[in-house]
Protein backbone atom coordinates (compact mmCIF):
# COMPACT_ATOMS: atom_id res chain seq x y z
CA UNK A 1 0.00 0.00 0.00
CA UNK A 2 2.65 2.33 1.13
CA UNK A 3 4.61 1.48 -2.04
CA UNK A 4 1.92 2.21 -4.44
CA UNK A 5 1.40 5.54 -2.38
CA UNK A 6 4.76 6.61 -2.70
CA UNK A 7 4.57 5.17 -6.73
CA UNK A 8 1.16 7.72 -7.28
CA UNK A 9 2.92 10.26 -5.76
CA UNK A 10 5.96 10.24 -7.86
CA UNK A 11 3.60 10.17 -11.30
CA UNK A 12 1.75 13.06 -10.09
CA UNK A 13 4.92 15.15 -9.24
CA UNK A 14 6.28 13.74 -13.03
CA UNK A 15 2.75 15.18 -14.42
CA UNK A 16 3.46 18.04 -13.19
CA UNK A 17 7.15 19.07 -14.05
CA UNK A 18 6.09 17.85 -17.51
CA UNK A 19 2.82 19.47 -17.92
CA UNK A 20 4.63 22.59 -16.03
CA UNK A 21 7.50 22.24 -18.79
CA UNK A 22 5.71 21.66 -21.60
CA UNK A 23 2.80 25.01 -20.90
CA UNK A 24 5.55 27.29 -20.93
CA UNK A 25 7.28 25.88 -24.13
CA UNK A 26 4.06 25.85 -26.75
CA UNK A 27 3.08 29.00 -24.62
CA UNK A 28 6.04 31.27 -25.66
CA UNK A 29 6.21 29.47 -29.64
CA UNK A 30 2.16 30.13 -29.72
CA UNK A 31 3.32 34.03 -28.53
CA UNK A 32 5.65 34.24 -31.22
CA UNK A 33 3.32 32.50 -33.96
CA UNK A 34 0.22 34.33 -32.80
CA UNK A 35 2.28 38.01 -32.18
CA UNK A 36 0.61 39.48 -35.37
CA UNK A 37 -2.85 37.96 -34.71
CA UNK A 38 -2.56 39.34 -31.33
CA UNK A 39 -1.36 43.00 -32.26
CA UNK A 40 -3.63 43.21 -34.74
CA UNK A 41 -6.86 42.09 -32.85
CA UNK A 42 -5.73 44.81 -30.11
CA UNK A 43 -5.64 47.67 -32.68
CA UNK A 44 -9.05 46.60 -34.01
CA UNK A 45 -10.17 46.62 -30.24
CA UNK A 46 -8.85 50.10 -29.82
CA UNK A 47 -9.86 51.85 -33.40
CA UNK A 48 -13.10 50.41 -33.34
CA UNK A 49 -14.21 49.85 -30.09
CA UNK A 50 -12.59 52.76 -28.22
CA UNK A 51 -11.11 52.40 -24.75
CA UNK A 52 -9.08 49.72 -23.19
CA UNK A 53 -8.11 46.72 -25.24
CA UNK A 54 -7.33 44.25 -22.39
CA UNK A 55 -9.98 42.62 -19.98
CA UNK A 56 -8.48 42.44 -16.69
CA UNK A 57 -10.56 40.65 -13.65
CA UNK A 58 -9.86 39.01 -10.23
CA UNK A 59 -10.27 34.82 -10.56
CA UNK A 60 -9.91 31.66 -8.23
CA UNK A 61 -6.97 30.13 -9.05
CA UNK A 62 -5.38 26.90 -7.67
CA UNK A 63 -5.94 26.26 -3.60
CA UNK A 64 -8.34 29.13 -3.97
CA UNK A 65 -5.42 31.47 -4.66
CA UNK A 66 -6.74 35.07 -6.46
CA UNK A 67 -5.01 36.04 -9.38
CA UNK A 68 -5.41 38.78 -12.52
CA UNK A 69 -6.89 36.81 -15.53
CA UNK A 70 -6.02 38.87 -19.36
CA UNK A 71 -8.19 38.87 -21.64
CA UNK A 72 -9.54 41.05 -24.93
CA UNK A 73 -12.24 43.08 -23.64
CA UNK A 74 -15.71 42.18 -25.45
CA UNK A 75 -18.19 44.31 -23.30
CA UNK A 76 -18.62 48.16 -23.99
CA UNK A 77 -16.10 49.82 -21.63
CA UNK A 78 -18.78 51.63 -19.71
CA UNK A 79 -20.09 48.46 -18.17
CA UNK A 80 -16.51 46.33 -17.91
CA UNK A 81 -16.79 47.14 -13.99
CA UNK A 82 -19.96 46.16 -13.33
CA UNK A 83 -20.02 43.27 -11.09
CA UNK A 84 -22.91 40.99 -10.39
CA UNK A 85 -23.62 39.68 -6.83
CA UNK A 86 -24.85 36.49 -6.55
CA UNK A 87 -26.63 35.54 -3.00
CA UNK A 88 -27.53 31.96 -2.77
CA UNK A 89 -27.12 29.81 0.64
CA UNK A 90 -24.68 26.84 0.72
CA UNK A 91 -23.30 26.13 -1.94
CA UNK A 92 -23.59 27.15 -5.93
CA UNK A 93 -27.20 26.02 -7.12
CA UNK A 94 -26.45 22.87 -9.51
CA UNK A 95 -28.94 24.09 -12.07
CA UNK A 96 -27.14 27.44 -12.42
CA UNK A 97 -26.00 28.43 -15.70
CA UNK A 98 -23.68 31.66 -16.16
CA UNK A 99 -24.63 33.97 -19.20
CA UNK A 100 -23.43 37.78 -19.41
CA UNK A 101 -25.68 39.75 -17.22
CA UNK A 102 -28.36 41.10 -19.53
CA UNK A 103 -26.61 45.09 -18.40
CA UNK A 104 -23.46 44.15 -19.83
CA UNK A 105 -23.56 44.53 -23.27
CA UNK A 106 -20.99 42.37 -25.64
CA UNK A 107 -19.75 44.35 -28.79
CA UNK A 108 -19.65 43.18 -32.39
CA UNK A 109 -16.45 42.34 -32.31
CA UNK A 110 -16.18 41.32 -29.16
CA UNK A 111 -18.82 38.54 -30.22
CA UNK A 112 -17.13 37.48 -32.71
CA UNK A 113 -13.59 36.88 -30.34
CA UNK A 114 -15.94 35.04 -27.86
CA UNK A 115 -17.65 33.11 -30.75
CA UNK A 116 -13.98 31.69 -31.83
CA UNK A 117 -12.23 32.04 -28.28
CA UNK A 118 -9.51 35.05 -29.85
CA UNK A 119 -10.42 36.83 -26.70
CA UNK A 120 -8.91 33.84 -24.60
CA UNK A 121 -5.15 34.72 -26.41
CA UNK A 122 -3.75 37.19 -23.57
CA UNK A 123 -4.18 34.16 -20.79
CA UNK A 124 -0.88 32.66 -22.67
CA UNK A 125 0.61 35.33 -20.37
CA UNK A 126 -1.39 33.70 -17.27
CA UNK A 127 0.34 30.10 -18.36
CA UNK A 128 3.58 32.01 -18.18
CA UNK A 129 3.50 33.02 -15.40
CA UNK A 130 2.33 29.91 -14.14
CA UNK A 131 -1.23 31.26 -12.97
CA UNK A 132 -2.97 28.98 -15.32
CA UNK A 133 -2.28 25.74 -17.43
CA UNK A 134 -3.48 24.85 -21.04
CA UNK A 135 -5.81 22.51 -19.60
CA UNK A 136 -8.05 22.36 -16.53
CA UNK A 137 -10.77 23.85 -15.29
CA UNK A 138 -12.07 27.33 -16.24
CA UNK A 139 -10.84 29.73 -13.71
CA UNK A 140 -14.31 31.16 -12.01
CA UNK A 141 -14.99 34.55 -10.74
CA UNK A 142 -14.47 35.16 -6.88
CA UNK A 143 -18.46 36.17 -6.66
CA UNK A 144 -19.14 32.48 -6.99
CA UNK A 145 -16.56 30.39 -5.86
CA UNK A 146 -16.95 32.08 -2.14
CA UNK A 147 -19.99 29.91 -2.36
CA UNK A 148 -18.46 26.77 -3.46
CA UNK A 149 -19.45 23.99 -0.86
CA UNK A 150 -16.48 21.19 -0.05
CA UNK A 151 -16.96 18.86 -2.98
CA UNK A 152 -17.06 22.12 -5.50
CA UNK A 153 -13.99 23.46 -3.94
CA UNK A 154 -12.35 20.07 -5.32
CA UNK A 155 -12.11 21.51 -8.73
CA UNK A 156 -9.51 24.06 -7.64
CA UNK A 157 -6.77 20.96 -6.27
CA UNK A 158 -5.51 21.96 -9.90
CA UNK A 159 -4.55 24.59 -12.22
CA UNK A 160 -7.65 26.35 -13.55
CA UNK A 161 -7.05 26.25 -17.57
CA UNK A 162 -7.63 28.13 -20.98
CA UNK A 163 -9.69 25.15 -21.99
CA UNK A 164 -10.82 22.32 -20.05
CA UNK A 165 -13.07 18.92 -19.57
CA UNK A 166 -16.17 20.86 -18.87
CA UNK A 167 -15.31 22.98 -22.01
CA UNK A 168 -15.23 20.17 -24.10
CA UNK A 169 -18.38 18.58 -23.22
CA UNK A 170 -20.61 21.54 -23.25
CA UNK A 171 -19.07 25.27 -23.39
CA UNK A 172 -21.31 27.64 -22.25
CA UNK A 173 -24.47 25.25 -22.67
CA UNK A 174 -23.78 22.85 -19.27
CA UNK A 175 -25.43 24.19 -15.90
CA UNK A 176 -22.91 24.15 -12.73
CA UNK A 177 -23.79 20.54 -11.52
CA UNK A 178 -22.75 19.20 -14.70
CA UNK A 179 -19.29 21.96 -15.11
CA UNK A 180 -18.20 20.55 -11.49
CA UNK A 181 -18.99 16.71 -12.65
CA UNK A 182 -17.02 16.82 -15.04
CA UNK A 183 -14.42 19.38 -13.50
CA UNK A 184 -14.04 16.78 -10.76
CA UNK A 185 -13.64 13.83 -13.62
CA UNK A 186 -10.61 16.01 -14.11
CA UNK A 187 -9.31 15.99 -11.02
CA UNK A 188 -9.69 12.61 -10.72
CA UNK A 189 -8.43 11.46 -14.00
CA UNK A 190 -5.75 13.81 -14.80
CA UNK A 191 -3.19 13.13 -17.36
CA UNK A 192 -1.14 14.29 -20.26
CA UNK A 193 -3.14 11.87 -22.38
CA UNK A 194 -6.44 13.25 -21.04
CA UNK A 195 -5.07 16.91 -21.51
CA UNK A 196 -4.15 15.91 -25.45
CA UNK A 197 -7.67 14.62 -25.88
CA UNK A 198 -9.17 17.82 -24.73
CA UNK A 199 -6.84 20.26 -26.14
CA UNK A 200 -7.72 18.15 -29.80
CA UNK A 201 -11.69 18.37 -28.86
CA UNK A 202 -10.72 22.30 -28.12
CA UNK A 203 -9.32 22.90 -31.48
CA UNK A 204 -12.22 21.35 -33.07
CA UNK A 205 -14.84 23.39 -31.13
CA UNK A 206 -13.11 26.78 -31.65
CA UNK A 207 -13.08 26.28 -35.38
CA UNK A 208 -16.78 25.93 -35.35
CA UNK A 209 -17.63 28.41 -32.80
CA UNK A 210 -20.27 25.71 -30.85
CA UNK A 211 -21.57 26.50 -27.12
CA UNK A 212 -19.48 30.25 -26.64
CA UNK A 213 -21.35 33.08 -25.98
């Protein structure tokens, strides 16, 4: 028993040098490969939109650790620091389902970056700095995880990702039972193999634009 203890913990800790390793590699090439897409999307942002180009909000990171996520701003700038309070007693309802508040309206172009994920491009800089991963679940906004209950704080034992299980079998679409199911499927199952079948899902998803809003 003790063997196979010490054997589990050793994979993990191997998972996690690699998967460390590996996020900071494609992150910097995709940097480099993506640089014009990036500039360019940030000047459309700016001429067209007006105002900042970069999203910039609080998160729950790993161990319920806080941190900046980066993003393209979609919403008109007058409402980007409007923040919603949710109130519910417990835990997160399981039949929630998170949509843009009705007062925060999305841009043209900012749908279309949503639509596609472009607007997801900045958080390379969050797998950088080791904030976030490639893969796991989507970091959620502090407003609802200081209602997570102890089997929905489970999903934050990891690195919250760009893309993630939950993503992958759902988007936007899935209510917060089902995100946290398979979140914790995750958790549970977590591997580099797992993390390449997502990441390939991912791709396919983004190029048809199915379940963002």
């Amino acid at each position: 028993m003790i063997v196979h203890e010490k054997r589990q913990i050793t994979q993990n800790n191997s998972y996690r040098v690699l998967k460390r390793l590996l996020d900071i590699i494609v992150a910097f090439i995709l940097l480099i490969l993506l640089f014009p897409i990036i500039v360019l999307i940030g000047i459309l942002i700016f001429t067209f939109e007006r105002g900042p180009v970069l999203f910039l909000q609080q998160r729950t990171g790993q161990f319920n650790k806080e941190f900046t996520i980066i993003k393209f701003r979609t919403m008109e700038r007058s409402v980007i620091n409007n923040v919603h309070e949710y109130v519910w007693d417990g835990q997160v309802p399981q039949n929630f389902v998170f949509r843009t508040p009705d007062n925060l309206t999305v841009t043209k172009l900012g749908a279309i970056l949503r639509k596609y994920s472009l607007d997801e491009l900045p958080q390379l800089i969050n797998v950088i700095k080791g904030e976030m991963s490639f893969v796991g679940p989507r970091p959620e906004i502090l407003n609802i995880t200081k209602f997570y209950d102890g089997v929905q704080k489970k999903r934050l034992m990891v690195k919250p990702g760009i893309t993630g299980f939950a993503q992958v079998n759902g988007r936007s679409d899935i209510n917060h039972g089902l995100k946290i199911n398979f979140d914790l499927y995750y958790v549970d199952h977590i591997s580099l193999f797992l993390d390449f079948k997502i990441i390939c899902k991912t791709i396919v998803l983004v190029l048809t634009g199915k379940g963002a809003y």
